[in-house]
C-alpha atoms as a PDB file:
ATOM      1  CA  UNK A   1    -101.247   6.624 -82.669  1.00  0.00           C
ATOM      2  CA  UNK A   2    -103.297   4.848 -84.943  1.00  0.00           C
ATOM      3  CA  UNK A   3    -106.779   6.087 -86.104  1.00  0.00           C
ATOM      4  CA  UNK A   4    -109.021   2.893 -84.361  1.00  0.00           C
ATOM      5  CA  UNK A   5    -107.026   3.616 -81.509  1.00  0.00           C
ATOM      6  CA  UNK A   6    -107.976   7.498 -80.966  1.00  0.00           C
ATOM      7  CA  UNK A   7    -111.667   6.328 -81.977  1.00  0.00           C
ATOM      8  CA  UNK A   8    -111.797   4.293 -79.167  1.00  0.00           C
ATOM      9  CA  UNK A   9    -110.247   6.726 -76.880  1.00  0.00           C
ATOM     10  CA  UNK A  10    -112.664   9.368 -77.857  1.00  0.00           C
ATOM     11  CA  UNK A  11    -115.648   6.923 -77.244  1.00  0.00           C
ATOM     12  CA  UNK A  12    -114.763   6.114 -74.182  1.00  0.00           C
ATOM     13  CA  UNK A  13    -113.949   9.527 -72.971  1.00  0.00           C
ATOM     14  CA  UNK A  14    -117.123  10.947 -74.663  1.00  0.00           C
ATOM     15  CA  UNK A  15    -119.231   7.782 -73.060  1.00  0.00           C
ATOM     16  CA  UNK A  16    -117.946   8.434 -69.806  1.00  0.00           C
ATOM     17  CA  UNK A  17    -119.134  11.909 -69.946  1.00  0.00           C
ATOM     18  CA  UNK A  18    -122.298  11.190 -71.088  1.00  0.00           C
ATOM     19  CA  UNK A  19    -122.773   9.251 -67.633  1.00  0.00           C
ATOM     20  CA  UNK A  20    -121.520  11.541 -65.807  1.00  0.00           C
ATOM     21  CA  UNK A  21    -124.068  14.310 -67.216  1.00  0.00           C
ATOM     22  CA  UNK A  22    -126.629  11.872 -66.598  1.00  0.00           C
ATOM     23  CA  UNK A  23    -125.774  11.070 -63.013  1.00  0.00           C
ATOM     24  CA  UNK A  24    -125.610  14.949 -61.892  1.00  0.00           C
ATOM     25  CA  UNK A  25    -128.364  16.009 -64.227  1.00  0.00           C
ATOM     26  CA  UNK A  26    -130.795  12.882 -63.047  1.00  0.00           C
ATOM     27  CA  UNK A  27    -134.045  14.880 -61.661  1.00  0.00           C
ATOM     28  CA  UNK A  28    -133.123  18.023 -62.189  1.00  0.00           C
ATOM     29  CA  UNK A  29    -135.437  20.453 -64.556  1.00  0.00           C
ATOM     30  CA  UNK A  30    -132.658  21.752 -66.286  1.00  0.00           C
ATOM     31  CA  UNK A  31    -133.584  23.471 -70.214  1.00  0.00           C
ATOM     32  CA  UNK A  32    -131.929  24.768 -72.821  1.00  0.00           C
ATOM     33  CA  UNK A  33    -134.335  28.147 -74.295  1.00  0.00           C
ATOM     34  CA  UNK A  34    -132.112  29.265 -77.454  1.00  0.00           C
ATOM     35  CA  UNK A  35    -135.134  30.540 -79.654  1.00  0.00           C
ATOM     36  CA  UNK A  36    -136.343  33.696 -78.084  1.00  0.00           C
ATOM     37  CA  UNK A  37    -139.940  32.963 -78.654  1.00  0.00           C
ATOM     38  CA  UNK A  38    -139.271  29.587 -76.354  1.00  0.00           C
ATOM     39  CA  UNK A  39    -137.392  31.995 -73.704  1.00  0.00           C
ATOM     40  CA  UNK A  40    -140.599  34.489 -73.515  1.00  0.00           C
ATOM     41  CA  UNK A  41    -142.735  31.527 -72.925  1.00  0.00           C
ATOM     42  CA  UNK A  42    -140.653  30.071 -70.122  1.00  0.00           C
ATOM     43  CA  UNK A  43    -140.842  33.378 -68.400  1.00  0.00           C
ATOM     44  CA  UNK A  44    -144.601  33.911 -68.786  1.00  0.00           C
ATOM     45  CA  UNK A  45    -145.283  30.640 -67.709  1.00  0.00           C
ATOM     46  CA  UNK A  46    -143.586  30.705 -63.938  1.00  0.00           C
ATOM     47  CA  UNK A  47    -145.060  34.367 -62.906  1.00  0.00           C
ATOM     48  CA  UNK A  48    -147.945  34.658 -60.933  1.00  0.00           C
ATOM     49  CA  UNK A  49    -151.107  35.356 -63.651  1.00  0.00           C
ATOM     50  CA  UNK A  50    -153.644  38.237 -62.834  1.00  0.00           C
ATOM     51  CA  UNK A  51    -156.304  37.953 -65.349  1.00  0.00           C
ATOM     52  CA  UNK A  52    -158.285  41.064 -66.754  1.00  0.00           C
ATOM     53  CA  UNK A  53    -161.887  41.614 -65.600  1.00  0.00           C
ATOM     54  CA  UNK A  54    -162.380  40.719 -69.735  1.00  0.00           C
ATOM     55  CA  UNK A  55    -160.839  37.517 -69.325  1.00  0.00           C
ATOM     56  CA  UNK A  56    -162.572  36.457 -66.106  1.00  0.00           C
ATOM     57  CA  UNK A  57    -165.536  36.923 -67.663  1.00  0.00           C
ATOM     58  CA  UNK A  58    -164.916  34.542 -70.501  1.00  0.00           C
ATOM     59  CA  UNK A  59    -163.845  32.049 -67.745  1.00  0.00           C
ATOM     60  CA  UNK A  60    -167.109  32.525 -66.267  1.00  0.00           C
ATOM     61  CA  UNK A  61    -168.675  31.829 -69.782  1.00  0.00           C
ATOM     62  CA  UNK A  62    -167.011  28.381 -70.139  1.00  0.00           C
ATOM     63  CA  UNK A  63    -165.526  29.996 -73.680  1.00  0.00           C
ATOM     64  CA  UNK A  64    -161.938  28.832 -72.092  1.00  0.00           C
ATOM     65  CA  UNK A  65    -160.376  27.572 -68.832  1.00  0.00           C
ATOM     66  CA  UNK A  66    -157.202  28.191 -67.388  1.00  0.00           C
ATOM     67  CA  UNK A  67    -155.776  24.966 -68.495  1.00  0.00           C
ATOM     68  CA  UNK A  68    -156.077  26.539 -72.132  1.00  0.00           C
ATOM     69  CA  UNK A  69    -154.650  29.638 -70.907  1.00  0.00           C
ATOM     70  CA  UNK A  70    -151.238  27.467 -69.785  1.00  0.00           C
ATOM     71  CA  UNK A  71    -151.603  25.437 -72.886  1.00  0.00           C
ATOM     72  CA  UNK A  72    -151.226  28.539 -75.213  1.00  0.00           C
ATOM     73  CA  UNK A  73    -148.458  30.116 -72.683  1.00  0.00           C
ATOM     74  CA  UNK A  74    -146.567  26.008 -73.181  1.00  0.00           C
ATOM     75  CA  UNK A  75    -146.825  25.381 -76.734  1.00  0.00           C
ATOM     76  CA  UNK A  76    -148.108  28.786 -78.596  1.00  0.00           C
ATOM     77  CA  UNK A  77    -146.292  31.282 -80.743  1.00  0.00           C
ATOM     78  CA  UNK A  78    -145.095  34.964 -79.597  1.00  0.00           C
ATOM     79  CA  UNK A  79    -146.131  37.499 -82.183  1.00  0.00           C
ATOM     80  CA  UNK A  80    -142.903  39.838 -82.481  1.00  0.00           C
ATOM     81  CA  UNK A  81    -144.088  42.017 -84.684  1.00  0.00           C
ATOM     82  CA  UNK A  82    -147.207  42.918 -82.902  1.00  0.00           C
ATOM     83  CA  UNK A  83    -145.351  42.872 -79.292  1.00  0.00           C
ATOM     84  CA  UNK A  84    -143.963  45.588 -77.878  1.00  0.00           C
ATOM     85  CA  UNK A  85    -140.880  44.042 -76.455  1.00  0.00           C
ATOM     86  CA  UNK A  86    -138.995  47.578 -75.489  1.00  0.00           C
ATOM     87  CA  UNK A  87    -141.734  48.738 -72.951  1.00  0.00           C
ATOM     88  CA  UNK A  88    -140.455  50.204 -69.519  1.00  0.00           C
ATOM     89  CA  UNK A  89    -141.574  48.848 -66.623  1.00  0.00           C
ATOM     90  CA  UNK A  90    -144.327  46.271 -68.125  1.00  0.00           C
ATOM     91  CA  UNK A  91    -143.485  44.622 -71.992  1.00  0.00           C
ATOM     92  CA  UNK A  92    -146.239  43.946 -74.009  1.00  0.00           C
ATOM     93  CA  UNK A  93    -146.696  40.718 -75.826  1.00  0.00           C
ATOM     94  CA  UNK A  94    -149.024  38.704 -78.470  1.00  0.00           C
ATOM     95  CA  UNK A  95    -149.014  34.721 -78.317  1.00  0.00           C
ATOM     96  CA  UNK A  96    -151.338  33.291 -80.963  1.00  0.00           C
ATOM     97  CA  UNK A  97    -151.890  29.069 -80.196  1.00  0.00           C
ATOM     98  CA  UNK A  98    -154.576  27.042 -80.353  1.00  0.00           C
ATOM     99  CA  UNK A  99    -156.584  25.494 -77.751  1.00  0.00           C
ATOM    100  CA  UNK A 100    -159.100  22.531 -78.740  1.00  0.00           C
ATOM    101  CA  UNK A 101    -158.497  23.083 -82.071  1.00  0.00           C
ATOM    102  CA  UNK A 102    -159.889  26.286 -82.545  1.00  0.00           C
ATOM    103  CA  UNK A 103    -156.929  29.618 -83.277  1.00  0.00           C
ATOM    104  CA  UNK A 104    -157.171  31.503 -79.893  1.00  0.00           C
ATOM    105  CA  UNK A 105    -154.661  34.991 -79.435  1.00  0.00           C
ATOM    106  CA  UNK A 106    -153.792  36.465 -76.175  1.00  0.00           C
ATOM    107  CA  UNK A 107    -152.675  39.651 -75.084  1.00  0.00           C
ATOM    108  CA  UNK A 108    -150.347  39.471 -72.137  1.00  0.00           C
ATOM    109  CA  UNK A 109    -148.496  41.930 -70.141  1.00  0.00           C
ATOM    110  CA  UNK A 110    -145.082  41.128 -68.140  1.00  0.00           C
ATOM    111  CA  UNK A 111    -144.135  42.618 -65.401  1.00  0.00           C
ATOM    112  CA  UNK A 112    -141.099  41.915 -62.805  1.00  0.00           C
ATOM    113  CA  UNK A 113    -142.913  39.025 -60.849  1.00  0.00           C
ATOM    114  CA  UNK A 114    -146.067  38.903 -62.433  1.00  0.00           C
ATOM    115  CA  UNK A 115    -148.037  38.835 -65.674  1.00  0.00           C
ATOM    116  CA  UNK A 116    -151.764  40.387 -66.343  1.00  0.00           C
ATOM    117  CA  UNK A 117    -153.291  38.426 -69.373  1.00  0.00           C
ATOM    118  CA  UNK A 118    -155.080  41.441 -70.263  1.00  0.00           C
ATOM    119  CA  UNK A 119    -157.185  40.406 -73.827  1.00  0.00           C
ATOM    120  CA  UNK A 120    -157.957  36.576 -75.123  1.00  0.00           C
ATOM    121  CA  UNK A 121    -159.356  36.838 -78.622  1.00  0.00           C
ATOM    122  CA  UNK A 122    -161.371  33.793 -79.779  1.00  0.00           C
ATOM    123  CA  UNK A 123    -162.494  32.765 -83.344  1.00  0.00           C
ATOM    124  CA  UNK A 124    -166.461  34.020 -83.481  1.00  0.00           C
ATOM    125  CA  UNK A 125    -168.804  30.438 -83.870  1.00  0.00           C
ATOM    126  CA  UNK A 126    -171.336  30.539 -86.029  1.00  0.00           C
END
């Protein structure tokens, strides 16, 4: 078989799969988390959140709102190194993000069906 000819086969094929994917796929929220900070992330974000009598308080201060709180869990950065990722039954875990363009950290701990956001460390105004 000639070489155009298994091109075009191979388009075809690979076109008609690509429609098919499409077609069952169509509304569903299907993901692809490789990167283990993105897996961590996706986890945190679909537990119930208990916040810390500390963080509550900061609510009540206006320093931050909740919709910063699921910003930082969408978009920030798990901090390995300072996580403790080996903890039985509840892992520790450090996300550094921003939120309003100011550096914000958070200290969250998972747990089977929930997470406590136990420590939110904001940059000191002056």
């Amino acid at each position: 078989m000639e070489l155009r000819r298994r091109f075009t086969f191979f388009g075809l094929g690979f076109s008609i799969g690509i429609l098919l994917l499409l077609f069952f796929l169509n509304g569903k929220k299907a993901s692809c988390n490789f990167l283990p900070n993105e897996r961590v992330l996706n986890m945190l974000r679909y537990k119930h959140r208990i916040y810390s009598d500390e963080v509550l308080q900061l609510i009540a201060d206006k320093k931050i709102d909740s919709t910063g709180i699921a910003n930082l869990l969408l978009n920030g950065d798990v901090d390995f190194s300072k996580s403790n990722v080996h903890q039985e039954p509840c892992r520790d875990y450090w996300i550094n993000g921003y939120d309003k363009e100011k550096k914000i950290s958070m200290f969250v701990q998972n747990c089977d069906t929930i997470i406590t956001i136990q420590q939110i460390y904001l940059p000191q105004e002056n």
